[in-house]
Protein backbone atom coordinates (compact mmCIF):
# COMPACT_ATOMS: atom_id res chain seq x y z
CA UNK A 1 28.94 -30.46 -8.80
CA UNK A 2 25.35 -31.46 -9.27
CA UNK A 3 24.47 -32.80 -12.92
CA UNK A 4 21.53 -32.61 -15.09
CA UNK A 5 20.80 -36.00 -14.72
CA UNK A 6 21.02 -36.02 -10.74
CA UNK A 7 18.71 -32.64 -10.53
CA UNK A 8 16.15 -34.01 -12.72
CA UNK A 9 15.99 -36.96 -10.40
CA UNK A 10 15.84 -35.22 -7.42
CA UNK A 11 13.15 -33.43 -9.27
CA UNK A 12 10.80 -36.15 -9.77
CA UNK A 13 11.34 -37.57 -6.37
CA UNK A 14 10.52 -34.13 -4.73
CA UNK A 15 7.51 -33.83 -7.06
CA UNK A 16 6.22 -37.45 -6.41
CA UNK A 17 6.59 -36.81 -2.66
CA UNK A 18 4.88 -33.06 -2.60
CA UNK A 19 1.91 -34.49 -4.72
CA UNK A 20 1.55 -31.38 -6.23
CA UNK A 21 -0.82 -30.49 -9.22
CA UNK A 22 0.93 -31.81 -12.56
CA UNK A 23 -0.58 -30.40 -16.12
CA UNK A 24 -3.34 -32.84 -17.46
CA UNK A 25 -4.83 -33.77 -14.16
CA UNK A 26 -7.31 -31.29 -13.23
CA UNK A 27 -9.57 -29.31 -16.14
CA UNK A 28 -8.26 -26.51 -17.95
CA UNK A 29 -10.37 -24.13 -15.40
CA UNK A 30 -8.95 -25.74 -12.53
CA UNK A 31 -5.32 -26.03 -13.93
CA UNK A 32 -5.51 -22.08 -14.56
CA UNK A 33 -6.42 -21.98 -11.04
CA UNK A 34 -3.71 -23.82 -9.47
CA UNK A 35 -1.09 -21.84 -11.57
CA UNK A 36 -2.62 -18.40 -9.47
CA UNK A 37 -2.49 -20.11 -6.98
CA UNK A 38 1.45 -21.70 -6.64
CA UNK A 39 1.99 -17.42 -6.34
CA UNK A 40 0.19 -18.23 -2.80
CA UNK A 41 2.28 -21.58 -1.92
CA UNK A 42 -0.76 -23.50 -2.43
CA UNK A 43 0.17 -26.31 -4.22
CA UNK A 44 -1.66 -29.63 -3.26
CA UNK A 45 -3.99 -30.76 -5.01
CA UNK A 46 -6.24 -31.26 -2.05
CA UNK A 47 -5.98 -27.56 -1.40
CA UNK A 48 -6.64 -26.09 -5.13
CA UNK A 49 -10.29 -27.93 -4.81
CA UNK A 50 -10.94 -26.68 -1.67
CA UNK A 51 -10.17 -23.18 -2.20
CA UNK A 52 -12.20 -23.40 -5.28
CA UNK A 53 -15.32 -25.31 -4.30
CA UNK A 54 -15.83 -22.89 -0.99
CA UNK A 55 -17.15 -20.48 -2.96
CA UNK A 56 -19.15 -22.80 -5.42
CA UNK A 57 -20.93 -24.33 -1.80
CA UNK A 58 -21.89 -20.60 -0.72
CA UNK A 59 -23.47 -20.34 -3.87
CA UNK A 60 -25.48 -23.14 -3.33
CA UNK A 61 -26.39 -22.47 0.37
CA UNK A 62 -27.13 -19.26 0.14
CA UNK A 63 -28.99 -19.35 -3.25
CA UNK A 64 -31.21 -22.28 -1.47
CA UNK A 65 -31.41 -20.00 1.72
CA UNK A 66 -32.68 -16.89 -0.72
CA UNK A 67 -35.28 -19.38 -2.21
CA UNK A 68 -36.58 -20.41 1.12
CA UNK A 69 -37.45 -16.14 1.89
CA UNK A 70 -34.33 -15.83 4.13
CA UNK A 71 -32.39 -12.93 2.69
CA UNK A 72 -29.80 -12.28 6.03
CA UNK A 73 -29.31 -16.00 6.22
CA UNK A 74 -28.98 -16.31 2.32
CA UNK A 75 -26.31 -13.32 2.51
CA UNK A 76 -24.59 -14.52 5.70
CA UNK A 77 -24.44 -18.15 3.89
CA UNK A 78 -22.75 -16.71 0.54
CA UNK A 79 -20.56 -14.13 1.91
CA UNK A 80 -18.83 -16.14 4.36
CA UNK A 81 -17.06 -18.52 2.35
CA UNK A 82 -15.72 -16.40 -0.20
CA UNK A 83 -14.45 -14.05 2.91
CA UNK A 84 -12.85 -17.05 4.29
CA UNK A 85 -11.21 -18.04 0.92
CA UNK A 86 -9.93 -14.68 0.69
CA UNK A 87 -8.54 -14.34 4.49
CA UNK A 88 -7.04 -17.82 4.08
CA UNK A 89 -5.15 -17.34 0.52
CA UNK A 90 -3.64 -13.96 2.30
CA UNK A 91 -2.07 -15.85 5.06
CA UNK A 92 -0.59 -18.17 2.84
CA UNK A 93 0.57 -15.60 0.87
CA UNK A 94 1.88 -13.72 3.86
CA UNK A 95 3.33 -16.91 4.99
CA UNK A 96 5.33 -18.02 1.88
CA UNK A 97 6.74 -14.82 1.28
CA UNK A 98 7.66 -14.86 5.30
CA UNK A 99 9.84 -18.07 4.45
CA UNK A 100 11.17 -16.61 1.21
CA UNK A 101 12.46 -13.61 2.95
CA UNK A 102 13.95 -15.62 5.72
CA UNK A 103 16.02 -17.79 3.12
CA UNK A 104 16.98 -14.58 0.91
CA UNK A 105 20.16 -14.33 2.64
CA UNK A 106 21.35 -17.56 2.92
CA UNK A 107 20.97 -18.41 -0.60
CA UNK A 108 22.53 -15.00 -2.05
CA UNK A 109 25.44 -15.60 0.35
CA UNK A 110 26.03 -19.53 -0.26
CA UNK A 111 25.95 -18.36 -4.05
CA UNK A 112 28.74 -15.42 -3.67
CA UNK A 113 30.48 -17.60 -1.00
CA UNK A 114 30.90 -20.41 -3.64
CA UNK A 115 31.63 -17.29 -6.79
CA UNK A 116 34.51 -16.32 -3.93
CA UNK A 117 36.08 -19.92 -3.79
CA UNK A 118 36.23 -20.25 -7.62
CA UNK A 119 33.30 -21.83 -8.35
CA UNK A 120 31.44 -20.97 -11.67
CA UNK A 121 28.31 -19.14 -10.39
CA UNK A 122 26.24 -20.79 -13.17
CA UNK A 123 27.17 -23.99 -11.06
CA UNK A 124 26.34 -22.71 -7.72
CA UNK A 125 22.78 -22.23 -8.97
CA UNK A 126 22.42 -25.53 -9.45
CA UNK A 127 22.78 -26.33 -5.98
CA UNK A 128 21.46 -23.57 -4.17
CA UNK A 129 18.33 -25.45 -2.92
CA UNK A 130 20.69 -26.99 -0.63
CA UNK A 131 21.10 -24.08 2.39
CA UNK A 132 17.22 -24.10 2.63
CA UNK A 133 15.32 -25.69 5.56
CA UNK A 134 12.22 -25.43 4.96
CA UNK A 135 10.67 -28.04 2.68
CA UNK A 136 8.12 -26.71 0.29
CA UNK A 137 10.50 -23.47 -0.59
CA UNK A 138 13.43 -26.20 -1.25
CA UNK A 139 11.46 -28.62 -3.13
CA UNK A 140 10.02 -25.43 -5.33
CA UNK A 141 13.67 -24.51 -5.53
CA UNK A 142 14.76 -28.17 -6.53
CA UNK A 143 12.41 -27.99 -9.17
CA UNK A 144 13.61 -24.63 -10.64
CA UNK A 145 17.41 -25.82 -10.13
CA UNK A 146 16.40 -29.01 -12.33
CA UNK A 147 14.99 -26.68 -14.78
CA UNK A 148 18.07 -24.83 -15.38
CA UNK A 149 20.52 -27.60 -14.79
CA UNK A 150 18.87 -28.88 -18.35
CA UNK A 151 18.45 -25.44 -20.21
CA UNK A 152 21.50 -23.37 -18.49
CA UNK A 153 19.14 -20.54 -18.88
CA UNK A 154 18.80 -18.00 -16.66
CA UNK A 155 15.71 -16.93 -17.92
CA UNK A 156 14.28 -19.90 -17.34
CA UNK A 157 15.74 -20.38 -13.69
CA UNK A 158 14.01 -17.01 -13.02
CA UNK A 159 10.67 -17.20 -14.18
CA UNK A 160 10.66 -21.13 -12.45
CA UNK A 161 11.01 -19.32 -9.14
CA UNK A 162 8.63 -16.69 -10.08
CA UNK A 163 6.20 -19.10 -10.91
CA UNK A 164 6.22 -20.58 -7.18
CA UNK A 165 6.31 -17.77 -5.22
CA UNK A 166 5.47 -13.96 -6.46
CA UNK A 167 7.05 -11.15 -3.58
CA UNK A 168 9.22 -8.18 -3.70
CA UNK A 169 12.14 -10.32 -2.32
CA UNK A 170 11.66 -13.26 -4.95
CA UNK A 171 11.14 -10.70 -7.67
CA UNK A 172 14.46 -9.37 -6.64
CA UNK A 173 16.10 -12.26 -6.66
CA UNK A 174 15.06 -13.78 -9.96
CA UNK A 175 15.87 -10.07 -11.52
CA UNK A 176 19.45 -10.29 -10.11
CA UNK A 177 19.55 -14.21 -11.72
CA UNK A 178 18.01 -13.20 -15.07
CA UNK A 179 20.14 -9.97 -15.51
CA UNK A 180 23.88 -12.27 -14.66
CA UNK A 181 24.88 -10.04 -11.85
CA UNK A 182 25.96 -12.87 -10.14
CA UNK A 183 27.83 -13.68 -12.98
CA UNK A 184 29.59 -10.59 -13.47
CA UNK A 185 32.65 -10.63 -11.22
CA UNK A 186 32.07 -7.09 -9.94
CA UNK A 187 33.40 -6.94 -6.60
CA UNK A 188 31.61 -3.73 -5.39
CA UNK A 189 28.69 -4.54 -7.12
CA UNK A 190 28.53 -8.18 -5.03
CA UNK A 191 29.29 -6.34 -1.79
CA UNK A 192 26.89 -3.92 -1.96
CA UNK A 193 24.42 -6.68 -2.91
CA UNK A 194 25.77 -9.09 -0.02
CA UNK A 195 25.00 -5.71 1.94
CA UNK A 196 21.68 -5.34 0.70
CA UNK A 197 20.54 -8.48 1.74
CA UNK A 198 21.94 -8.73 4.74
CA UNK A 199 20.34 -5.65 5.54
CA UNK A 200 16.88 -7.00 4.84
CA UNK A 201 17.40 -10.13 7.04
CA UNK A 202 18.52 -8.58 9.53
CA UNK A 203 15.16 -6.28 9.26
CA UNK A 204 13.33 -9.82 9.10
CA UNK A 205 14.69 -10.99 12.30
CA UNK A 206 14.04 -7.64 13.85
CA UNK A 207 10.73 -7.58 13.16
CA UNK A 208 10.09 -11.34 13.60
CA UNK A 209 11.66 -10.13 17.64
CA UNK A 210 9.40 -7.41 17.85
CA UNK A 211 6.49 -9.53 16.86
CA UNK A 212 7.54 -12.67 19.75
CA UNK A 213 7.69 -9.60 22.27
CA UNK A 214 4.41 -8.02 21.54
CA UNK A 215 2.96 -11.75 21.74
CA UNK A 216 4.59 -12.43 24.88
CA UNK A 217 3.62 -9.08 26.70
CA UNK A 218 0.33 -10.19 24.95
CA UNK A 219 -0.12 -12.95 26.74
CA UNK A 220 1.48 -11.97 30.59
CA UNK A 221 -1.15 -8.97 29.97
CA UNK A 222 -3.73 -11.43 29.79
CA UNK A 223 -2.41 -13.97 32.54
CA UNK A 224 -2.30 -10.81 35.17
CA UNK A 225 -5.95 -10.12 34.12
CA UNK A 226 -7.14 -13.56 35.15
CA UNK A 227 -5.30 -13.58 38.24
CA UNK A 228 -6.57 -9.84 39.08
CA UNK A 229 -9.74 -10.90 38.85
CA UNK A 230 -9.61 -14.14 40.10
CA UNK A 231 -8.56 -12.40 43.48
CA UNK A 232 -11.41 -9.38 43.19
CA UNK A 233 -14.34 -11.66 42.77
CA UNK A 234 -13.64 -13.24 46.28
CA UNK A 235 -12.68 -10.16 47.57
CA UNK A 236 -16.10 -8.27 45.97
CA UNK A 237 -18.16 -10.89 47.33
CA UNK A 238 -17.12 -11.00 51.01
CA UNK A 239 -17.63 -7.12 50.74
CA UNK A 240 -20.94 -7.90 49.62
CA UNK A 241 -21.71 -10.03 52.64
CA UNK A 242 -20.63 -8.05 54.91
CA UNK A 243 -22.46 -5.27 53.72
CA UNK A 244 -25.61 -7.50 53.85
CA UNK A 245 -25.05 -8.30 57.14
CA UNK A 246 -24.57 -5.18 58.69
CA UNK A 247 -28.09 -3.70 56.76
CA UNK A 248 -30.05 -6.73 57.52
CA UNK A 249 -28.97 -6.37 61.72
């Protein structure tokens, strides 16, 4: 079993190697900033000033643009990088909550596999970061599993997760860690969850299929297209010679 000691360690070393934003290093705005932002898995530094200055530069350009008489320009010039901002945080959104519901599973059934061989659930928390692959989502789970290893609150272990990543499946989660139905020993009640869940992944995969499919036909679609018309432009421009040639006789 993990203890406090070894998850706050693990803590700081995930923390010092993610560089993420720590309290008292940017200004208050920005700090507020990055907070909305960790619900978007943005979490370098690096990336909380860019997504904020974009905007502040297409201020600048397109105010100097309006100055200079060039309305389109000085609309074109604004517009685009808040539009961009706005695209780019919804992918990153999109993608964070992609991983999140790809590790659902795996981390409610390593935590009722562990309640099944006798192990305190409370303990299995701790250690849950371990099944996940993928390293932001474990080091923001690392950090939440150090949190509680401390406190032993559940509360606490729940809004830590929230505070990383905000989707239906994480809300879910945290809800069914802050309300101790893991804790509960209900049979049914873990086998319907297990059910649940497993339900949703295998939705996940389904769709994540469907989606490699569509991108494949996608893409022999597009291969037959240049080979179709690789072999009609030769074939259009003999016929177009030898239509020449028999009008010009």
């Amino acid at each position: 079993m993990i203890s406090a000691a070894s998850a706050l360690s693990a803590y700081s070393v995930s923390k010092a190697r993610g560089k993420k934003v720590r309290s008292g290093e940017l200004p208050e705005f920005l700090e507020k900033t990055a907070v909305i932002f960790k619900k978007y898995g943005i979490t370098q530094k690096s990336d909380v000033l860019l997504y904020v200055m974009m905007p502040f530069l297409g201020i600048f350009m397109g105010a100097t643009a309006l100055i200079a008489g060039n309305v389109p320009a000085s609309a074109i010039l604004f517009l685009t990088p808040v539009i961009s901002v706005i695209l780019l945080m919804a992918a990153r959104k999109k993608k964070a909550a992609s991983i999140f519901q790809k590790n659902a599973y795996k981390l409610y059934k390593y935590i009722l596999n562990q309640s099944y061989a006798g192990v305190r659930p409370s303990e299995a928390m701790k250690k849950m970061y371990e099944v996940v692959e993928e390293k932001k989502l474990r080091r923001n789970l690392m950090e939440a599993c150090a949190k509680y290893s401390v406190s032993l609150d559940t509360d606490i272990l729940a809004r830590a997760i929230l505070e990383n990543i905000d989707t239906p499946e994480a809300r879910s989660f945290s809800m069914t860690i802050r309300d101790k139905i893991f804790e509960s020993r209900d049979s049914n009640l873990m086998e319907r969850l297990e059910q649940l869940m497993f339900n949703r992944y295998f939705a996940y995969i389904q769709r994540a299929t469907d989606n490699v499919k569509t991108r494949c036909l996608i893409a022999v679609v597009l291969l037959c297209s240049v080979v179709v018309v690789m072999v009609l432009i030769p074939t259009m421009l003999d016929v177009q010679n030898a239509l020449n040639s028999i009008f010009t006789q």
